[in-house]
N, C-alpha and C. Protein backbone atom coordinates (compact mmCIF):
# COMPACT_ATOMS: atom_id res chain seq x y z
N UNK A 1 14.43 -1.11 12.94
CA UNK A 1 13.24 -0.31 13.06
C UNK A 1 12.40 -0.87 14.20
N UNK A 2 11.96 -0.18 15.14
CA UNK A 2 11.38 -0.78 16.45
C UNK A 2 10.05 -0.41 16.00
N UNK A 3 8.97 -1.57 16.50
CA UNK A 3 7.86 -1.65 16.04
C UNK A 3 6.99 -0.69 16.24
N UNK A 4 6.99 0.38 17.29
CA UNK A 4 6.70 1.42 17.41
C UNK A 4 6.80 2.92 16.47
N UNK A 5 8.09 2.62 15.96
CA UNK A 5 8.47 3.81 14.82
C UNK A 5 7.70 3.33 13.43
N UNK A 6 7.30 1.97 12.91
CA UNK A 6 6.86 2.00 11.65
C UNK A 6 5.04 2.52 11.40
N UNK A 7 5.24 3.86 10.90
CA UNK A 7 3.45 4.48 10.61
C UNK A 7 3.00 4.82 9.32
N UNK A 8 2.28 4.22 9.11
CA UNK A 8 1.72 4.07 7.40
C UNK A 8 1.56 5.96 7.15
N UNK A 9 1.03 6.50 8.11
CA UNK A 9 0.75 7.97 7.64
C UNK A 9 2.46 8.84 7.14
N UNK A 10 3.14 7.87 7.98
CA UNK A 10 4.68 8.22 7.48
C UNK A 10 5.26 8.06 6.39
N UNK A 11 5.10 6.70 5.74
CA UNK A 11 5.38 6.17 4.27
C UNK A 11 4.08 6.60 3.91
N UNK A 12 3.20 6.94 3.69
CA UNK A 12 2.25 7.29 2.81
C UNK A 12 2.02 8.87 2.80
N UNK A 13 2.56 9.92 2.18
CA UNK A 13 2.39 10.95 2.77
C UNK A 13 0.80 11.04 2.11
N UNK A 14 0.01 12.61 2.38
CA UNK A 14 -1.38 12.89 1.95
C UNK A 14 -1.27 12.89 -0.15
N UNK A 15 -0.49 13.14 -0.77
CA UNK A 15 -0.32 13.06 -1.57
C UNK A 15 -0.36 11.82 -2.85
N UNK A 16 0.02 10.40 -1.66
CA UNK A 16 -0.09 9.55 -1.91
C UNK A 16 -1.42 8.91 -1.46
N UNK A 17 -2.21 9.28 -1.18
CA UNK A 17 -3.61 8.42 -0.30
C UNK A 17 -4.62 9.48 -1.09
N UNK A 18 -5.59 7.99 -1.67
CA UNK A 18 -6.31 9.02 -2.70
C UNK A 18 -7.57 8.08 -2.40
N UNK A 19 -8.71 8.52 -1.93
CA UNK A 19 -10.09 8.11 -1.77
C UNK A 19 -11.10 7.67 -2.89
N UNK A 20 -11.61 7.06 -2.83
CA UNK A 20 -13.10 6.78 -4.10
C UNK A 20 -12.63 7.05 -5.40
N UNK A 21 -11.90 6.04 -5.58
CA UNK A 21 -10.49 6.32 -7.04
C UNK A 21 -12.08 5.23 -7.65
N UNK A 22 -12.27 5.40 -8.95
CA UNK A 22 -12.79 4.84 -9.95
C UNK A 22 -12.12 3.83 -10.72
N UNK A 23 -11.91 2.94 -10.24
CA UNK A 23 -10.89 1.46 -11.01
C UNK A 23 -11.92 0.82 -11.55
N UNK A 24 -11.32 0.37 -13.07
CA UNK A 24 -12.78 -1.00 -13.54
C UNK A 24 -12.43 -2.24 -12.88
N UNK A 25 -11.29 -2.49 -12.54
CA UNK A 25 -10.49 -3.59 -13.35
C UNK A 25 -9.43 -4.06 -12.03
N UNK A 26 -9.07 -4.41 -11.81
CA UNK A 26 -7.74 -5.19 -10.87
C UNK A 26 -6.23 -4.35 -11.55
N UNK A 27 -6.36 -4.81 -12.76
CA UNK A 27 -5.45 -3.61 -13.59
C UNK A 27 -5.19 -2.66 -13.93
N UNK A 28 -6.48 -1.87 -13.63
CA UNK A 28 -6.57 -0.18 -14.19
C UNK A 28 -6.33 0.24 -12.10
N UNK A 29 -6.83 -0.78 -11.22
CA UNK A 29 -6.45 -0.20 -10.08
C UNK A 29 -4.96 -0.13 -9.73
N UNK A 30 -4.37 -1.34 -10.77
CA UNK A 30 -2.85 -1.18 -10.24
C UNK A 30 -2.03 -0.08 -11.24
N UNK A 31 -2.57 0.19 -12.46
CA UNK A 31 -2.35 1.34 -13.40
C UNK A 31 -2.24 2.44 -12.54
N UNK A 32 -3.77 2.93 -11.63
CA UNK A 32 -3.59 3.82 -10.90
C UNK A 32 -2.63 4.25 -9.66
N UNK A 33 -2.10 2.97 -9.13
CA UNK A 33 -1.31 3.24 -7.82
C UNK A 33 0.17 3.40 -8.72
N UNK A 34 0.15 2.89 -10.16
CA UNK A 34 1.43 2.61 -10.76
C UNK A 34 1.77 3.76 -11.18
N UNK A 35 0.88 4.92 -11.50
CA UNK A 35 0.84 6.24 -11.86
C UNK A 35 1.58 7.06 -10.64
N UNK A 36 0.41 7.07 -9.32
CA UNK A 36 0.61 7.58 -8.07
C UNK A 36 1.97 7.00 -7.66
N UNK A 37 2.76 5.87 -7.51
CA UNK A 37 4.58 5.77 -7.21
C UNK A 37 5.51 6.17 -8.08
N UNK A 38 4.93 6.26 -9.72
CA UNK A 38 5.87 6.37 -10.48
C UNK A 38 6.44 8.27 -10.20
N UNK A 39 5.70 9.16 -9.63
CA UNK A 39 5.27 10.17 -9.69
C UNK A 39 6.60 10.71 -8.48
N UNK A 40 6.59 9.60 -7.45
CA UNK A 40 7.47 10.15 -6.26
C UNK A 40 8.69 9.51 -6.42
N UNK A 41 8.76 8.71 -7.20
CA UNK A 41 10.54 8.12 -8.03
C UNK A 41 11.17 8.92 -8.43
N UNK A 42 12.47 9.46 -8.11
CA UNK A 42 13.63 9.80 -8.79
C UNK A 42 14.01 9.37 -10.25
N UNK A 43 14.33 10.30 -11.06
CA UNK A 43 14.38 10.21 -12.51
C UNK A 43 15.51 8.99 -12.78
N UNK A 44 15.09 8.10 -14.03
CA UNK A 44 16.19 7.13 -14.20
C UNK A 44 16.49 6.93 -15.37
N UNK A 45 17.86 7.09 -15.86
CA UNK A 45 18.46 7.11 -17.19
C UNK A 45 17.64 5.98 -18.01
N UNK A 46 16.88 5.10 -17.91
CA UNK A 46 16.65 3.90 -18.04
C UNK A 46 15.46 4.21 -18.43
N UNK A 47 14.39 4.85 -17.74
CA UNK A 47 13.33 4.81 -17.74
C UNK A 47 12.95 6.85 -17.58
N UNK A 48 13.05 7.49 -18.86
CA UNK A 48 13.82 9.03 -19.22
C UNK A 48 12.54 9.77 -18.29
N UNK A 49 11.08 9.22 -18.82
CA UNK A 49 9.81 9.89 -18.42
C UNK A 49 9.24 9.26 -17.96
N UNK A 50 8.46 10.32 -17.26
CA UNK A 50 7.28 9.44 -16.11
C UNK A 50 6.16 8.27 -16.71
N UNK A 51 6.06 8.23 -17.85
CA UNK A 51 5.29 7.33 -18.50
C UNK A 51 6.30 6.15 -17.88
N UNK A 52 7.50 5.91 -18.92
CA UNK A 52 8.61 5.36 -18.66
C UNK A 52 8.35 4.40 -16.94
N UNK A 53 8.74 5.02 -16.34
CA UNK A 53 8.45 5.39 -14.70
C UNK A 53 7.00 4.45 -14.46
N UNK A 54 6.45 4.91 -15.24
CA UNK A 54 5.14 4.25 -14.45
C UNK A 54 4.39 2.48 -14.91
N UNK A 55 5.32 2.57 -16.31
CA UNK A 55 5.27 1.36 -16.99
C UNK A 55 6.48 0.55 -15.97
N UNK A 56 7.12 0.93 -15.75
CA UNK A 56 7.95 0.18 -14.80
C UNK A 56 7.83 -0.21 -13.57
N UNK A 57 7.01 0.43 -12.85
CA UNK A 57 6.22 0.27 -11.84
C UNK A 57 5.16 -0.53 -11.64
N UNK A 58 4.47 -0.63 -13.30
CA UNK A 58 3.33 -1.61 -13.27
C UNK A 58 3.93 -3.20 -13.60
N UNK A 59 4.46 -2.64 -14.58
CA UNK A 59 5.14 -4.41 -14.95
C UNK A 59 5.71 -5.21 -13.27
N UNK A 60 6.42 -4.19 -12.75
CA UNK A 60 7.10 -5.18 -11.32
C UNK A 60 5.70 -5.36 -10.89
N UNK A 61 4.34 -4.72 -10.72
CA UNK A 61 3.53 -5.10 -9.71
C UNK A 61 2.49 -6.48 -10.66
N UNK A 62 1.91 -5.98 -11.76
CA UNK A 62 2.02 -7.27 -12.69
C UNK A 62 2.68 -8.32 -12.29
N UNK A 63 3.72 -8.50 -12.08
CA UNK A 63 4.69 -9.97 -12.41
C UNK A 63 4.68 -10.15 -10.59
N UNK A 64 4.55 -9.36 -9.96
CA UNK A 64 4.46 -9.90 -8.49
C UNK A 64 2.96 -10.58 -8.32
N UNK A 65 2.05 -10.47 -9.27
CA UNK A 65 0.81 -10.65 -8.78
C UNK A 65 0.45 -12.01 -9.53
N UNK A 66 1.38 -12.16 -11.08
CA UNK A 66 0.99 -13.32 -11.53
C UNK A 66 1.30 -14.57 -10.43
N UNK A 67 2.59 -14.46 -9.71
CA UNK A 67 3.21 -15.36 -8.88
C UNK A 67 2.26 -15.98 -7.51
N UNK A 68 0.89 -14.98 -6.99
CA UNK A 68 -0.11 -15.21 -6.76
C UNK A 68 -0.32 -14.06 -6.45
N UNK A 69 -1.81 -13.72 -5.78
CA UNK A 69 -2.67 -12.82 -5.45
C UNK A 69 -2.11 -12.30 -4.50
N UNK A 70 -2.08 -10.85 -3.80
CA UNK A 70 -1.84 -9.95 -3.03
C UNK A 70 -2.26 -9.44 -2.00
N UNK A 71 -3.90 -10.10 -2.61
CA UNK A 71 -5.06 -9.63 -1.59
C UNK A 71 -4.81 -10.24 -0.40
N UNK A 72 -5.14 -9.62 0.83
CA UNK A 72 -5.31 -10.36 1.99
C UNK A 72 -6.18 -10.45 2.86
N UNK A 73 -7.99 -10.64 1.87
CA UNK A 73 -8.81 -10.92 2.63
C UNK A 73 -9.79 -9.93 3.14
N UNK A 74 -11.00 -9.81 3.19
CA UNK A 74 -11.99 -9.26 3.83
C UNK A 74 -11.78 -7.43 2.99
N UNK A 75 -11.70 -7.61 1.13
CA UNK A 75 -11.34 -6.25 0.67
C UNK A 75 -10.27 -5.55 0.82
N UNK A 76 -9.29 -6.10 0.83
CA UNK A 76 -8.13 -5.64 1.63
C UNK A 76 -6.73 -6.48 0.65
N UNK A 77 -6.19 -5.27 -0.20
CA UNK A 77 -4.98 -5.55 -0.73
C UNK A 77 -3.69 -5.15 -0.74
N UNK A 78 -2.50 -5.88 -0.82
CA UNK A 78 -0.88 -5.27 -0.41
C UNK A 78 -0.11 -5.68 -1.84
N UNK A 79 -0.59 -4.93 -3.01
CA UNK A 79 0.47 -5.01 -3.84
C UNK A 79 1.67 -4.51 -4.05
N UNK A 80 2.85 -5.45 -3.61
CA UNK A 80 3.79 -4.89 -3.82
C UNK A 80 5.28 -5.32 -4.94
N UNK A 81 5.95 -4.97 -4.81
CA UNK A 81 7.54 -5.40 -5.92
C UNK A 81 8.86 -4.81 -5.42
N UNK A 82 9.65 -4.81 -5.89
CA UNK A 82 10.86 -4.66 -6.04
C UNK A 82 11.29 -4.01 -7.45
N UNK A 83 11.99 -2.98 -7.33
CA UNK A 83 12.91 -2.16 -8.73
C UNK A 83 14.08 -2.17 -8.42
N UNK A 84 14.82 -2.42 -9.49
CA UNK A 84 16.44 -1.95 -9.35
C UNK A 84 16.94 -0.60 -9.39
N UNK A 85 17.80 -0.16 -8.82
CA UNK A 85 18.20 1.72 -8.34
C UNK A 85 17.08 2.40 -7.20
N UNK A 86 16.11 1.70 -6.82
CA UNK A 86 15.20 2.19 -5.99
C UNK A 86 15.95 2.20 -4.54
N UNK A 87 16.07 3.56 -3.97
CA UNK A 87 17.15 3.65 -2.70
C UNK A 87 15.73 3.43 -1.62
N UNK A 88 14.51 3.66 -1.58
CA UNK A 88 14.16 3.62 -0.07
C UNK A 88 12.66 2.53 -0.80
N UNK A 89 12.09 2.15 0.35
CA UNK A 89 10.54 2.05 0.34
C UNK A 89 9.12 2.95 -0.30
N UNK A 90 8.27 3.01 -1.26
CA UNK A 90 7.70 4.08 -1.08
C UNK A 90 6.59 3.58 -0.64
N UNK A 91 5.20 3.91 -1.00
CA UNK A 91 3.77 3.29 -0.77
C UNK A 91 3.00 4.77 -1.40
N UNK A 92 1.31 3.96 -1.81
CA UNK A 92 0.07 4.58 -1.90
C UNK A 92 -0.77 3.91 -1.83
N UNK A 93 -1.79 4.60 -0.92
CA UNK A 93 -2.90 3.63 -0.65
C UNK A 93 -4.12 4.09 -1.60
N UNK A 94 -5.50 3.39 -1.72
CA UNK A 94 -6.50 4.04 -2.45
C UNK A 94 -7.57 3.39 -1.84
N UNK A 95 -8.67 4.11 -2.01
CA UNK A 95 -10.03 3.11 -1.70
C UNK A 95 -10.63 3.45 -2.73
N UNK A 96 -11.31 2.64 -3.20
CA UNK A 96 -12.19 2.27 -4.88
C UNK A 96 -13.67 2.77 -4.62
N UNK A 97 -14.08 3.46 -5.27
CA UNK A 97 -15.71 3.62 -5.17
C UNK A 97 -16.30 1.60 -5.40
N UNK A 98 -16.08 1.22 -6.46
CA UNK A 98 -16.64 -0.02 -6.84
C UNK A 98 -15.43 -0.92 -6.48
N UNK A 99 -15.75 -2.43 -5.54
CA UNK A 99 -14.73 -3.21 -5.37
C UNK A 99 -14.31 -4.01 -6.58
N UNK A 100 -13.28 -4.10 -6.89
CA UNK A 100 -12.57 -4.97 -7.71
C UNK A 100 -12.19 -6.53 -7.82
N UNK A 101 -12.53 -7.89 -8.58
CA UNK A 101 -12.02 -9.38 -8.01
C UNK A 101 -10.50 -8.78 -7.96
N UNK A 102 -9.94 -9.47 -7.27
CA UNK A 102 -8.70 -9.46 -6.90
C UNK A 102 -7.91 -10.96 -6.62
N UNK A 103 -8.69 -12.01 -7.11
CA UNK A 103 -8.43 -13.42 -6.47
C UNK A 103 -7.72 -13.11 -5.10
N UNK A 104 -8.87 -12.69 -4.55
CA UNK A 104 -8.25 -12.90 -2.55
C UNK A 104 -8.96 -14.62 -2.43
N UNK A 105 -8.07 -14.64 -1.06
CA UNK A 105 -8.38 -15.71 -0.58
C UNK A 105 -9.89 -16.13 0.14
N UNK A 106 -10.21 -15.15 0.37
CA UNK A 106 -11.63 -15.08 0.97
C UNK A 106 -12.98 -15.33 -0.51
N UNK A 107 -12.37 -14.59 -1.25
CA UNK A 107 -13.40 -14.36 -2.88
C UNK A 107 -14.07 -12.76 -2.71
N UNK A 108 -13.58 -11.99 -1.38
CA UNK A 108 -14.52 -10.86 -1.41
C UNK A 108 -13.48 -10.18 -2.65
N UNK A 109 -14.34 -9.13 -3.51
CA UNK A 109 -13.75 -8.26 -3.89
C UNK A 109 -12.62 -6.82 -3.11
N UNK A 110 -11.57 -6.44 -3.93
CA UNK A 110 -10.77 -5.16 -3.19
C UNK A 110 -11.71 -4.51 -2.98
N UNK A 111 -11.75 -3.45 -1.84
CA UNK A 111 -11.57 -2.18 -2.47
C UNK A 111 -10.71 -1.31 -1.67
N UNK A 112 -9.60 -1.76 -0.70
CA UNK A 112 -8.77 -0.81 -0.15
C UNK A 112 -7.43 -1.76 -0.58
N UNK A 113 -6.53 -0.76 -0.82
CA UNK A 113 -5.36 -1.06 -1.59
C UNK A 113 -3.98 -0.44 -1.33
N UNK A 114 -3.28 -0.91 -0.46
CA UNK A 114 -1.69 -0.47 -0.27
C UNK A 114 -0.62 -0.66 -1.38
N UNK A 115 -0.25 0.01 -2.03
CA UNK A 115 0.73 -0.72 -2.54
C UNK A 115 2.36 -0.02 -2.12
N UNK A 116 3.23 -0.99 -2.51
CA UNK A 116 4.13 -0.88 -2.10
C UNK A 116 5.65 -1.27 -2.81
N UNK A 117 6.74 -0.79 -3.19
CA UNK A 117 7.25 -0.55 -4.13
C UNK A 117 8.75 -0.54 -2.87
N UNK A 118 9.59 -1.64 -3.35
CA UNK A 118 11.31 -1.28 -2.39
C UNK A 118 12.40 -1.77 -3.41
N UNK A 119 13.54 -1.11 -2.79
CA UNK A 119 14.84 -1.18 -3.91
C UNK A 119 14.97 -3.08 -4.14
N UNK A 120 15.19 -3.54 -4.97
CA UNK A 120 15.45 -4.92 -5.68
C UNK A 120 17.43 -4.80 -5.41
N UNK A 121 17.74 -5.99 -4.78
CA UNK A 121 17.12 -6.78 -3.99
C UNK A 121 16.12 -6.95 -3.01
N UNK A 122 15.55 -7.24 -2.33
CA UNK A 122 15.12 -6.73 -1.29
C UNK A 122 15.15 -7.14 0.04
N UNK A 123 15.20 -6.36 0.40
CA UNK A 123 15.97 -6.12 1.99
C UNK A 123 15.25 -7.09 3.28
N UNK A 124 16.14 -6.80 4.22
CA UNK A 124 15.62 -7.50 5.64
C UNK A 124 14.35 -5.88 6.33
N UNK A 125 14.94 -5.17 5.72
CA UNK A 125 13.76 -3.71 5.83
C UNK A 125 12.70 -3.92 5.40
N UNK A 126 12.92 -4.03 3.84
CA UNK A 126 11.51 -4.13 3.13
C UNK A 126 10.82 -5.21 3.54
N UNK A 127 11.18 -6.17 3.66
CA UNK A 127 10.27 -7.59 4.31
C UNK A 127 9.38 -7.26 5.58
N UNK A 128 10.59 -6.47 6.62
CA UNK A 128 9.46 -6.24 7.68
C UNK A 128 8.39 -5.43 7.60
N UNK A 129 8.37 -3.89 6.71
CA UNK A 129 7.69 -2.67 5.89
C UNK A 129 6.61 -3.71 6.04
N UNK A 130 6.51 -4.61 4.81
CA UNK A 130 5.99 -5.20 4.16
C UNK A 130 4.78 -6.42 5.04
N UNK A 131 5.38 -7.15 6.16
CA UNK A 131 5.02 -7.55 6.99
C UNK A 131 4.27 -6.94 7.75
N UNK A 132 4.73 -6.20 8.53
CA UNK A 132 3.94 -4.89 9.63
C UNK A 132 2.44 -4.23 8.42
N UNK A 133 3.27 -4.02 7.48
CA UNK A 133 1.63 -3.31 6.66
C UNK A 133 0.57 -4.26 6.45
N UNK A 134 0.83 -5.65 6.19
CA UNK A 134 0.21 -6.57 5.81
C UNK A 134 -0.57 -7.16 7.23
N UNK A 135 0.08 -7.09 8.60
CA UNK A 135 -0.76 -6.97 9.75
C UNK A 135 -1.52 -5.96 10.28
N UNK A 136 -1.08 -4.63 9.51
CA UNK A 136 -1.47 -3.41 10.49
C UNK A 136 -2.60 -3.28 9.34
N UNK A 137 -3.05 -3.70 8.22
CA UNK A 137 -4.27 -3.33 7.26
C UNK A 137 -5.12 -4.62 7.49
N UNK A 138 -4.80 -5.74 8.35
CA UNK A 138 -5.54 -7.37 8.12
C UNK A 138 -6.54 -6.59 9.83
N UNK A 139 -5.32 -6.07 10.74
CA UNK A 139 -6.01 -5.82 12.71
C UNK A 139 -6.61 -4.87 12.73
N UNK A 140 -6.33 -3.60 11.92
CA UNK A 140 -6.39 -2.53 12.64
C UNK A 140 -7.83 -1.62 11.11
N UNK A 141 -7.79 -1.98 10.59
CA UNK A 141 -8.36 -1.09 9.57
C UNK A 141 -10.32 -0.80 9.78
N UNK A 142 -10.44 -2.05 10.98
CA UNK A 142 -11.89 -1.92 10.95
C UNK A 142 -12.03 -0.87 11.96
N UNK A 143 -10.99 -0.58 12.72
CA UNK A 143 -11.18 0.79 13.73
C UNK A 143 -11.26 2.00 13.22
N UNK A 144 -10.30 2.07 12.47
CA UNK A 144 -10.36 3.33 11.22
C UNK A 144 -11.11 3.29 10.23
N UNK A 145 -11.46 4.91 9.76
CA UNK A 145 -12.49 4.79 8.47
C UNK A 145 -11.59 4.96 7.46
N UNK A 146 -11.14 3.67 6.76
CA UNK A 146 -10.45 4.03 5.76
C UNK A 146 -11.43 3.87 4.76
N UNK A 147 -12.13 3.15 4.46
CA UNK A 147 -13.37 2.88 3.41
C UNK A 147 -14.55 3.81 3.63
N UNK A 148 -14.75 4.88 4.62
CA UNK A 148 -15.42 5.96 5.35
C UNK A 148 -14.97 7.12 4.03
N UNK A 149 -13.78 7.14 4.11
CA UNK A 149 -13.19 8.60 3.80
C UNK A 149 -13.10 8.97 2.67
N UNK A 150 -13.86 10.22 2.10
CA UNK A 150 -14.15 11.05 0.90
C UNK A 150 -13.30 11.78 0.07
N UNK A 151 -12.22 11.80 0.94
CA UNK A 151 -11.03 12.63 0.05
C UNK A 151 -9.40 12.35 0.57
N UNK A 152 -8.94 12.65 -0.19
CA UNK A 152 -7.65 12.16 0.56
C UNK A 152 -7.03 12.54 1.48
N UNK A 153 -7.25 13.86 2.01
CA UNK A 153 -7.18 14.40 3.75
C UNK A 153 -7.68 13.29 4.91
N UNK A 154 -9.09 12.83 4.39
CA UNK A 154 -9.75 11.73 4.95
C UNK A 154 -8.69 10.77 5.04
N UNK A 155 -8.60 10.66 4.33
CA UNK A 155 -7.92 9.10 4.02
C UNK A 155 -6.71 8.97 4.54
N UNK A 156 -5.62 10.37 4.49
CA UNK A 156 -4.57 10.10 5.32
C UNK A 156 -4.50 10.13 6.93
N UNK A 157 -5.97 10.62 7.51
CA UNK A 157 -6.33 10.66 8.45
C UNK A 157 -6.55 9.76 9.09
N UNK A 158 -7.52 9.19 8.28
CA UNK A 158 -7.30 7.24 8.57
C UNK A 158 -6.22 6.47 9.19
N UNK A 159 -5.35 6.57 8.19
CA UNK A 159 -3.71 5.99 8.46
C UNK A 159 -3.00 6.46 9.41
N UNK A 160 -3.46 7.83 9.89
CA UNK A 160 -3.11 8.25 11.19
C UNK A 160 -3.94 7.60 12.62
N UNK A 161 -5.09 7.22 12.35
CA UNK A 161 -5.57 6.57 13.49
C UNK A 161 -5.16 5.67 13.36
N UNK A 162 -4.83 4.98 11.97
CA UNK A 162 -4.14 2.84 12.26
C UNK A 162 -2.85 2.99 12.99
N UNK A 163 -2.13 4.44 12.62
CA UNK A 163 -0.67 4.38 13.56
C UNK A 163 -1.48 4.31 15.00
N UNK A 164 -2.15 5.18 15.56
CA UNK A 164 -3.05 5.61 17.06
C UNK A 164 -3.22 4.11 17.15
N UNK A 165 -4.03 3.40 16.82
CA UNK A 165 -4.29 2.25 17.52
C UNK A 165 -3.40 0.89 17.42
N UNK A 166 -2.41 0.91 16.18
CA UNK A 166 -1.15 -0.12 16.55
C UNK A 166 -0.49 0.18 17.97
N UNK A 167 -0.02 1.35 17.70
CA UNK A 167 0.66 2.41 18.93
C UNK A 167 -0.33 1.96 20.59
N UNK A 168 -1.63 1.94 20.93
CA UNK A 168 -2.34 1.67 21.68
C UNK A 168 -2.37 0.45 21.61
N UNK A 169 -2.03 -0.78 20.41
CA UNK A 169 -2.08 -2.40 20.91
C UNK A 169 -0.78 -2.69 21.34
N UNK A 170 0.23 -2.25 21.38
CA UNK A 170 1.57 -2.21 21.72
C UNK A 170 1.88 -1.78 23.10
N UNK A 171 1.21 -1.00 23.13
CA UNK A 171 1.21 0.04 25.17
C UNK A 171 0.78 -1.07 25.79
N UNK A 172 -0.44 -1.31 25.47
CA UNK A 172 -1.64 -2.35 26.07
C UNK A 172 -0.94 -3.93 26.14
N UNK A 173 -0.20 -4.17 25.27
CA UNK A 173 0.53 -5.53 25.57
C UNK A 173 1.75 -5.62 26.44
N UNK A 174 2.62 -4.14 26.13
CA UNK A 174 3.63 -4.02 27.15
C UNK A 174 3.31 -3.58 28.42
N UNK A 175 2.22 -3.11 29.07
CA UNK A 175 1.66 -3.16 30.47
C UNK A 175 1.33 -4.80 30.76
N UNK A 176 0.95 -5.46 30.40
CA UNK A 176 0.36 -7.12 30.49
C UNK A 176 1.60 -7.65 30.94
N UNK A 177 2.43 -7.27 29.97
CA UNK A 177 4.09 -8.45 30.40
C UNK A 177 5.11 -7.35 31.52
């Protein structure tokens, strides 16, 4: 994947990007994104209904988070996991009316939230996904209004300017060299 082709508005379609979500809790926010992936998963003998589906979704993001915190600083979180039978990457992002503790490293509370969900094992793909999102939400998010945006049109709009301006720090470095 050349660093140019990976765009959050791509893995996140509008469906998945949901604005001024009402979370109490660190848990009811990952309930909510656990709802929003379980929703775009393919049905699994294992797991019959979307309840099913979405309890499975939370437990992997649960047990990724006991191992430590997700957050990465300045309101800004990348929860993600691994499932078994999961064929691609998915993601949903949210922004919280009220910020959430999140034990970030900084102590600010969430309130913008990627999460992110790839087939178990996980891949030399998912690592980079995973990487690139975790730089492109730490550089680029204060250019965009992602914490601006009122609805989720907004919001996937957002993620279309963080592609616009990765895309513009990339031009701008390959003219330099």
């Amino acid at each position: 994947m050349d660093t140019i082709e990976f765009k959050l508005a791509t893995l996140i379609t509008p469906g998945r990007a949901q604005a001024k979500i009402n979370a109490r809790s660190k848990k009811h926010a990952l309930e909510i994104l656990s709802e929003m992936l379980a929703e775009t998963l393919p049905p699994d003998p294992e797991a019959p209904d979307r309840l099913s589906l979405t309890n499975s979704v939370m437990e992997a993001l649960v047990q990724r988070e006991k191992l430590g915190s997700t957050a990465l600083g300045e309101g800004i979180a990348l929860p993600h996991a691994s499932l078994p039978k999961l064929e691609e990457v998915t993601a949903a992002v949210v922004t919280l009316v009220n910020p959430v503790d999140f034990d970030a490293p900084d102590g600010q509370p969430v309130d913008v939230m990627m999460a992110l969900i790839a087939p178990s094992p996980a891949s030399p793909a998912h690592r980079e996904i995973l990487e690139r999102a975790s730089m492109v939400l730490s550089n680029h998010t204060g250019k965009c209004p992602l914490r601006e945006a009122q609805s989720s049109t907004e919001l996937h709009a957002a993620l279309e300017c963080v592609d616009r301006a990765i895309l513009a720090t990339y031009e701008s470095e390959a003219e330099e060299n």
